[in-house]
PDB file of N, CA and C in Angstrom:
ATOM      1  N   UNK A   1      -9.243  46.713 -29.405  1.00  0.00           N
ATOM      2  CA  UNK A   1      -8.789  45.352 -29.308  1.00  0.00           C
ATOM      3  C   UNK A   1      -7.462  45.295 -28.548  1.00  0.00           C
ATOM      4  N   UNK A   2      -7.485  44.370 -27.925  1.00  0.00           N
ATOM      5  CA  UNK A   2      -5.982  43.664 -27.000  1.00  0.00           C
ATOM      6  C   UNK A   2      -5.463  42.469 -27.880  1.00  0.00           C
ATOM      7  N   UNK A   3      -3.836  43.158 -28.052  1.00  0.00           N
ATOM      8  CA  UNK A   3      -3.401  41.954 -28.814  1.00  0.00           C
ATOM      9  C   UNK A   3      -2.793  40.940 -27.801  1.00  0.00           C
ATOM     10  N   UNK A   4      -3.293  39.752 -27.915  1.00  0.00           N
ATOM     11  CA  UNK A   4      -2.745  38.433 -27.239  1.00  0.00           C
ATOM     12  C   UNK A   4      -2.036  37.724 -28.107  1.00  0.00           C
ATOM     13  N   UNK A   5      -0.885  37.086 -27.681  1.00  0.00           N
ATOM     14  CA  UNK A   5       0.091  36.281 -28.763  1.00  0.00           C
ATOM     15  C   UNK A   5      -0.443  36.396 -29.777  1.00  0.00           C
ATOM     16  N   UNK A   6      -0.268  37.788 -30.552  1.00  0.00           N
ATOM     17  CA  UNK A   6      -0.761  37.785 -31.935  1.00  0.00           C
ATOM     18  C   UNK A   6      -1.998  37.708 -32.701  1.00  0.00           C
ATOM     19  N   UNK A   7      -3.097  37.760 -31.613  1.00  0.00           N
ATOM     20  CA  UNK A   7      -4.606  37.458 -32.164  1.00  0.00           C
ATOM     21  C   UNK A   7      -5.200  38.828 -31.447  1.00  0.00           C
ATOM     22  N   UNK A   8      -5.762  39.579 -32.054  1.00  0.00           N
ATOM     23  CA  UNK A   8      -6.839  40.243 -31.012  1.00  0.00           C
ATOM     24  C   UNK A   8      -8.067  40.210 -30.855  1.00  0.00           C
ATOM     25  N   UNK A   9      -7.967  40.657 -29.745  1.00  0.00           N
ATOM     26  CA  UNK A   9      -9.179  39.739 -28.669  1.00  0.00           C
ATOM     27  C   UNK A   9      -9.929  40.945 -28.512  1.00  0.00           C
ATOM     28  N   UNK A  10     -11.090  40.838 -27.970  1.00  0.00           N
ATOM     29  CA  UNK A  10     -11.881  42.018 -27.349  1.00  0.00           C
ATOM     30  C   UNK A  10     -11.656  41.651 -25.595  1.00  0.00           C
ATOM     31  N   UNK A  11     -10.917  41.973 -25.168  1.00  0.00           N
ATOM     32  CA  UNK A  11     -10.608  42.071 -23.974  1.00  0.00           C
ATOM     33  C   UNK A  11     -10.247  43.398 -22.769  1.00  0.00           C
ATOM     34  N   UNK A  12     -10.803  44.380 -23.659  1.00  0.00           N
ATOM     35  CA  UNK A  12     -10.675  45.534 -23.082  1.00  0.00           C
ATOM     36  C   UNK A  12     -11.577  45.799 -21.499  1.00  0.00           C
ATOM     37  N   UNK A  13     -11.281  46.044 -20.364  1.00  0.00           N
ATOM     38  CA  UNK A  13     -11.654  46.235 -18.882  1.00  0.00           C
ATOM     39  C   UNK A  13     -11.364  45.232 -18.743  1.00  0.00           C
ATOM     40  N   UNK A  14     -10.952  43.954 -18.855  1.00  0.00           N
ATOM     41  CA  UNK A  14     -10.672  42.849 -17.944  1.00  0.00           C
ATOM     42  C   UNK A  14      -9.234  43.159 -17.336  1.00  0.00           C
ATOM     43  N   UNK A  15      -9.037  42.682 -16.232  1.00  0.00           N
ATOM     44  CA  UNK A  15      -7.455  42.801 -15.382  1.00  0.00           C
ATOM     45  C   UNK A  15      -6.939  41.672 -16.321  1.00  0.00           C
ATOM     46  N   UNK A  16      -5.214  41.809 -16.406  1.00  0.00           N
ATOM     47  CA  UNK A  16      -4.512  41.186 -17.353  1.00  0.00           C
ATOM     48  C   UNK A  16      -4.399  39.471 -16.351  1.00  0.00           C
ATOM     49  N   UNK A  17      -4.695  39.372 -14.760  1.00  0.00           N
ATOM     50  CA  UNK A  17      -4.640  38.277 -14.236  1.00  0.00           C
ATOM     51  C   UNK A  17      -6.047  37.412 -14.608  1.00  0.00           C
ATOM     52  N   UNK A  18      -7.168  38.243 -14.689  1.00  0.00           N
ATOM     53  CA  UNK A  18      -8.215  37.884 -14.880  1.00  0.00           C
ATOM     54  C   UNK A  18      -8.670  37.344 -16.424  1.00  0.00           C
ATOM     55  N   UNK A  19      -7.804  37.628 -17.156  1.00  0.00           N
ATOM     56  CA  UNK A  19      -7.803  37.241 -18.639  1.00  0.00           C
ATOM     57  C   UNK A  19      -6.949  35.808 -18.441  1.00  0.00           C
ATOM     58  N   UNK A  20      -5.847  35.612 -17.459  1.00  0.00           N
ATOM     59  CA  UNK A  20      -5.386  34.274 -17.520  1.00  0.00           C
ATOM     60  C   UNK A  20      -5.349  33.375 -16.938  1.00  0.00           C
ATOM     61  N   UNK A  21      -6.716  33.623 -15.895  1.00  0.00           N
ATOM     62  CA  UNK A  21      -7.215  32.871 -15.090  1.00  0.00           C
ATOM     63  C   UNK A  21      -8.189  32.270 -15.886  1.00  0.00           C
ATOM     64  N   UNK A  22      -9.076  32.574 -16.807  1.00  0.00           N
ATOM     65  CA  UNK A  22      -9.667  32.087 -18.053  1.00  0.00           C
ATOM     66  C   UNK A  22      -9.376  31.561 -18.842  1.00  0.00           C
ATOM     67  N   UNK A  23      -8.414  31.862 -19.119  1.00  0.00           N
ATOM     68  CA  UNK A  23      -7.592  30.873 -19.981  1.00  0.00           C
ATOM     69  C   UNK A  23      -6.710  29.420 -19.376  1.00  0.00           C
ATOM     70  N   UNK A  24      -7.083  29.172 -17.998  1.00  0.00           N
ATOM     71  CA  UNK A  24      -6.482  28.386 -17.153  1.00  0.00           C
ATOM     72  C   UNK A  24      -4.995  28.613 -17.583  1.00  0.00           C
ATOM     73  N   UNK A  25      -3.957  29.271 -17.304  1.00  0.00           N
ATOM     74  CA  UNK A  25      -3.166  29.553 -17.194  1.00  0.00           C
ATOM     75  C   UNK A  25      -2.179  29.496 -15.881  1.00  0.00           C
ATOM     76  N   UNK A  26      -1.219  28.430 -16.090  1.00  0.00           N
ATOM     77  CA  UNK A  26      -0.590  28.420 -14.436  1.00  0.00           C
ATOM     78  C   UNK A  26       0.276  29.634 -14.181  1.00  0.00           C
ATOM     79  N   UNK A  27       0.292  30.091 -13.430  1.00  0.00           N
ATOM     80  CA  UNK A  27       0.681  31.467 -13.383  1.00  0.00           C
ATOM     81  C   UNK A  27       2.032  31.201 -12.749  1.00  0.00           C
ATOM     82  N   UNK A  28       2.182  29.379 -12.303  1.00  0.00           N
ATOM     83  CA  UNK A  28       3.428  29.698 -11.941  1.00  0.00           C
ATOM     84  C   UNK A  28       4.313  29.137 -12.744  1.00  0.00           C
ATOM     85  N   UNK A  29       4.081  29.326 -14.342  1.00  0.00           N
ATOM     86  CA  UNK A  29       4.854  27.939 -14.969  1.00  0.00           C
ATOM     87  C   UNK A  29       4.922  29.184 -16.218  1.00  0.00           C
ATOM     88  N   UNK A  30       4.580  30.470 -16.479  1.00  0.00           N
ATOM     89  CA  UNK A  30       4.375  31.371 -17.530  1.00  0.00           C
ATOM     90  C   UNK A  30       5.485  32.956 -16.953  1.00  0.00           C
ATOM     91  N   UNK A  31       5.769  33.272 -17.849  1.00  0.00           N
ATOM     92  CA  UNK A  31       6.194  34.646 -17.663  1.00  0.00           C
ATOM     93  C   UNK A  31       5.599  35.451 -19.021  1.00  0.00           C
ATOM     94  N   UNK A  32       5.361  36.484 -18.960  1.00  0.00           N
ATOM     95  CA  UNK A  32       4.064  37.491 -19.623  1.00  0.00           C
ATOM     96  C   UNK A  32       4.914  39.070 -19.978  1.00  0.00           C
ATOM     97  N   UNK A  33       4.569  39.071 -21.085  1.00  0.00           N
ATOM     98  CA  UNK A  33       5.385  40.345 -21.671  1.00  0.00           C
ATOM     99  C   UNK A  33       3.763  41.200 -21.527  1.00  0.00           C
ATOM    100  N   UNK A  34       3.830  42.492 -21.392  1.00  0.00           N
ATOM    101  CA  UNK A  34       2.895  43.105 -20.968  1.00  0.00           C
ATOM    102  C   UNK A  34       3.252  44.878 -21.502  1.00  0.00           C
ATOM    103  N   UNK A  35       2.876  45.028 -22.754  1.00  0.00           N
ATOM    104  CA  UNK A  35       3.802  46.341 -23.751  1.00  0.00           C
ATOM    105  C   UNK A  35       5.308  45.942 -23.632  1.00  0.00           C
ATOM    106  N   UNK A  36       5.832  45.374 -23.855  1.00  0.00           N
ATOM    107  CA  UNK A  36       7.989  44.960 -23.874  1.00  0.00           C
ATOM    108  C   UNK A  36       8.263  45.217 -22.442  1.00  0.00           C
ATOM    109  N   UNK A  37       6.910  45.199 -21.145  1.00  0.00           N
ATOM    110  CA  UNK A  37       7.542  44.737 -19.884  1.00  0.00           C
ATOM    111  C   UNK A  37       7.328  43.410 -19.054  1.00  0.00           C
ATOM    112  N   UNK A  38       8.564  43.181 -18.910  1.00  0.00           N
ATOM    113  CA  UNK A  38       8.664  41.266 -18.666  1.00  0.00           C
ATOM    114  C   UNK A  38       8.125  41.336 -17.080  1.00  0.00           C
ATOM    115  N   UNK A  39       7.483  40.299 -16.885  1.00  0.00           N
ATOM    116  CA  UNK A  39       6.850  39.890 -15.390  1.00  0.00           C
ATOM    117  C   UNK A  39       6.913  38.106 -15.184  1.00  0.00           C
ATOM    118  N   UNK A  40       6.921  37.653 -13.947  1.00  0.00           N
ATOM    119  CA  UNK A  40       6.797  36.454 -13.985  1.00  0.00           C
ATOM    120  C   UNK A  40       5.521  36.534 -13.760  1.00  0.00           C
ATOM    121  N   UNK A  41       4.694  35.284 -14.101  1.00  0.00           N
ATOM    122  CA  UNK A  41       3.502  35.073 -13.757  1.00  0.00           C
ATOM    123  C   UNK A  41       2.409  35.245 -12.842  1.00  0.00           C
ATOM    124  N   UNK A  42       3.685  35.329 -11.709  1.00  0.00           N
ATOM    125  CA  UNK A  42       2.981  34.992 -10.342  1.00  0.00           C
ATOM    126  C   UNK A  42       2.898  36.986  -9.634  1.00  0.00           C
ATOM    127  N   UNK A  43       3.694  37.143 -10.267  1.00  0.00           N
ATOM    128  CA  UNK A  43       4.159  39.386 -10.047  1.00  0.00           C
ATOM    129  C   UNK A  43       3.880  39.996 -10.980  1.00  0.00           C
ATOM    130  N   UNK A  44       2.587  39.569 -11.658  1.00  0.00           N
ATOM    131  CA  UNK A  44       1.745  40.263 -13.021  1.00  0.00           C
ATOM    132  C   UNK A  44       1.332  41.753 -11.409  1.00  0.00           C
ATOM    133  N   UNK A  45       1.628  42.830 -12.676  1.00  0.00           N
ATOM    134  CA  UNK A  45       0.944  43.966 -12.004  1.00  0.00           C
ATOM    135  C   UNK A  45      -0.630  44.136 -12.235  1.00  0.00           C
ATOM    136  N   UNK A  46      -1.128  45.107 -10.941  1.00  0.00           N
ATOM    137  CA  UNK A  46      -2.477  44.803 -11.327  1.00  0.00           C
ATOM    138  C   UNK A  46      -2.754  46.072 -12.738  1.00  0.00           C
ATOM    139  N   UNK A  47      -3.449  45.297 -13.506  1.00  0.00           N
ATOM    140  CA  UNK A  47      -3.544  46.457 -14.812  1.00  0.00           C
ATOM    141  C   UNK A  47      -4.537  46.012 -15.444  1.00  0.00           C
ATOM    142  N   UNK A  48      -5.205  47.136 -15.894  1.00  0.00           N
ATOM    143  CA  UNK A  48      -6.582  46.881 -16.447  1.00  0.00           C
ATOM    144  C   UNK A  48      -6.584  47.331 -17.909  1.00  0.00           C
ATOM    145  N   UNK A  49      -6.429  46.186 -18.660  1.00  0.00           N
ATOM    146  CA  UNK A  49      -6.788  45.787 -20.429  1.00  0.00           C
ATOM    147  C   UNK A  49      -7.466  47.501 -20.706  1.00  0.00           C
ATOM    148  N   UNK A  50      -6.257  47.717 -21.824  1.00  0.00           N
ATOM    149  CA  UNK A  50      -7.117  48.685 -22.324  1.00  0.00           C
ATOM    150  C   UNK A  50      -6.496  48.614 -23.697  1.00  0.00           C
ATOM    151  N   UNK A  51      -7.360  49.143 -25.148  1.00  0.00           N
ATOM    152  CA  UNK A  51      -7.560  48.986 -26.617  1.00  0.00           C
ATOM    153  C   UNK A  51      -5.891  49.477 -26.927  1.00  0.00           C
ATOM    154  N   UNK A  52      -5.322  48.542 -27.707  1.00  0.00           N
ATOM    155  CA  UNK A  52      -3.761  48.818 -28.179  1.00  0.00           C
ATOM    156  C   UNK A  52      -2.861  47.893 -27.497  1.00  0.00           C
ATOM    157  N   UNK A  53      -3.115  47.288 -26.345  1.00  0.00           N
ATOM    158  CA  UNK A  53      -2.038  46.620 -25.294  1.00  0.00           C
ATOM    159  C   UNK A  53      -2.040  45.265 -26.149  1.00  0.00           C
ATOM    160  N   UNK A  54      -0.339  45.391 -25.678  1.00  0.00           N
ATOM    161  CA  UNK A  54       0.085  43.933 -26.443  1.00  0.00           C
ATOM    162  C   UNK A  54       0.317  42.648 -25.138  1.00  0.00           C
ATOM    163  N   UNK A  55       0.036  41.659 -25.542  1.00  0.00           N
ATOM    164  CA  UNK A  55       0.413  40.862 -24.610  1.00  0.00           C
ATOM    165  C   UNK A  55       0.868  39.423 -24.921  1.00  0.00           C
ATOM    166  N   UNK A  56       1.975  39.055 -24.465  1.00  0.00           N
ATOM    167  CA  UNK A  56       2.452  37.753 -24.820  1.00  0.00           C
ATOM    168  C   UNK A  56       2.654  37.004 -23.718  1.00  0.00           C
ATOM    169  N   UNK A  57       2.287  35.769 -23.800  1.00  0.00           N
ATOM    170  CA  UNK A  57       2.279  34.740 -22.245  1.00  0.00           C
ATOM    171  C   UNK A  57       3.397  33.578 -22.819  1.00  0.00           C
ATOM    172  N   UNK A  58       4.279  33.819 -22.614  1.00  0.00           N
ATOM    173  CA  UNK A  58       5.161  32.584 -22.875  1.00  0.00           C
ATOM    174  C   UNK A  58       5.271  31.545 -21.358  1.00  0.00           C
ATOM    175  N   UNK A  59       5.378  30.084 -21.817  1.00  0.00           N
ATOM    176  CA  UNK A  59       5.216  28.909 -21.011  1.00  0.00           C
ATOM    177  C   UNK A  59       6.843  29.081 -20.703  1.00  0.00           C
ATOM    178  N   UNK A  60       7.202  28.596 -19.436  1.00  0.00           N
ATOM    179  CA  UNK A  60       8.613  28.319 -18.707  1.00  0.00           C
ATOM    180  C   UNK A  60       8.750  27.414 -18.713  1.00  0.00           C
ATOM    181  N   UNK A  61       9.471  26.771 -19.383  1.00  0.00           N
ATOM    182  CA  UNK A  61      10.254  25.101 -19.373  1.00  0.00           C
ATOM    183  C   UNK A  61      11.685  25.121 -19.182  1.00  0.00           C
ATOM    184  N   UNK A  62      11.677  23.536 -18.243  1.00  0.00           N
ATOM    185  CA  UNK A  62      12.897  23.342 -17.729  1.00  0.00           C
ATOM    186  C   UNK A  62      13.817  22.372 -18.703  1.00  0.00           C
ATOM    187  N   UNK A  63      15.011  22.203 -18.974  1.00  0.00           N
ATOM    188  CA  UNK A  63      15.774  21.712 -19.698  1.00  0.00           C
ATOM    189  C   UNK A  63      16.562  20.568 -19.218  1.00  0.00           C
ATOM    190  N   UNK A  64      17.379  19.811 -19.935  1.00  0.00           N
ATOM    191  CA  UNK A  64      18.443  19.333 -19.604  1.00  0.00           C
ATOM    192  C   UNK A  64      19.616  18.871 -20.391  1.00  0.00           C
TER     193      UNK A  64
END
């Protein structure tokens, strides 16, 4: 199992872009923890889901 924000998923061989393209995920509005390494959305490395990987997709919001 692949843990996604805390749920696991059976997502093992899918690419980690290809899991959040399914999930309609704007890739330019998210930054993605990927094992405690930070990426922006859009500079996800290519990496292929494998059993143990943690993954967190946090949304980017602007303030004021």
């Amino acid at each position: 199992m692949v843990w996604l924000n805390g749920e696991a998923k059976p997502l093992e061989g899918k690419t980690l872009r290809e899991v959040l393209e399914e999930l309609d995920v704007d890739l330019s509005r998210v930054a993605v923890l990927l094992n405690e390494e930070a990426y922006l959305g859009r500079e996800l490395p290519h990496h292929v889901l494998k059993e143990g990987d943690v993954v967190e997709v946090v949304t980017l919001m602007q303030g004021g």
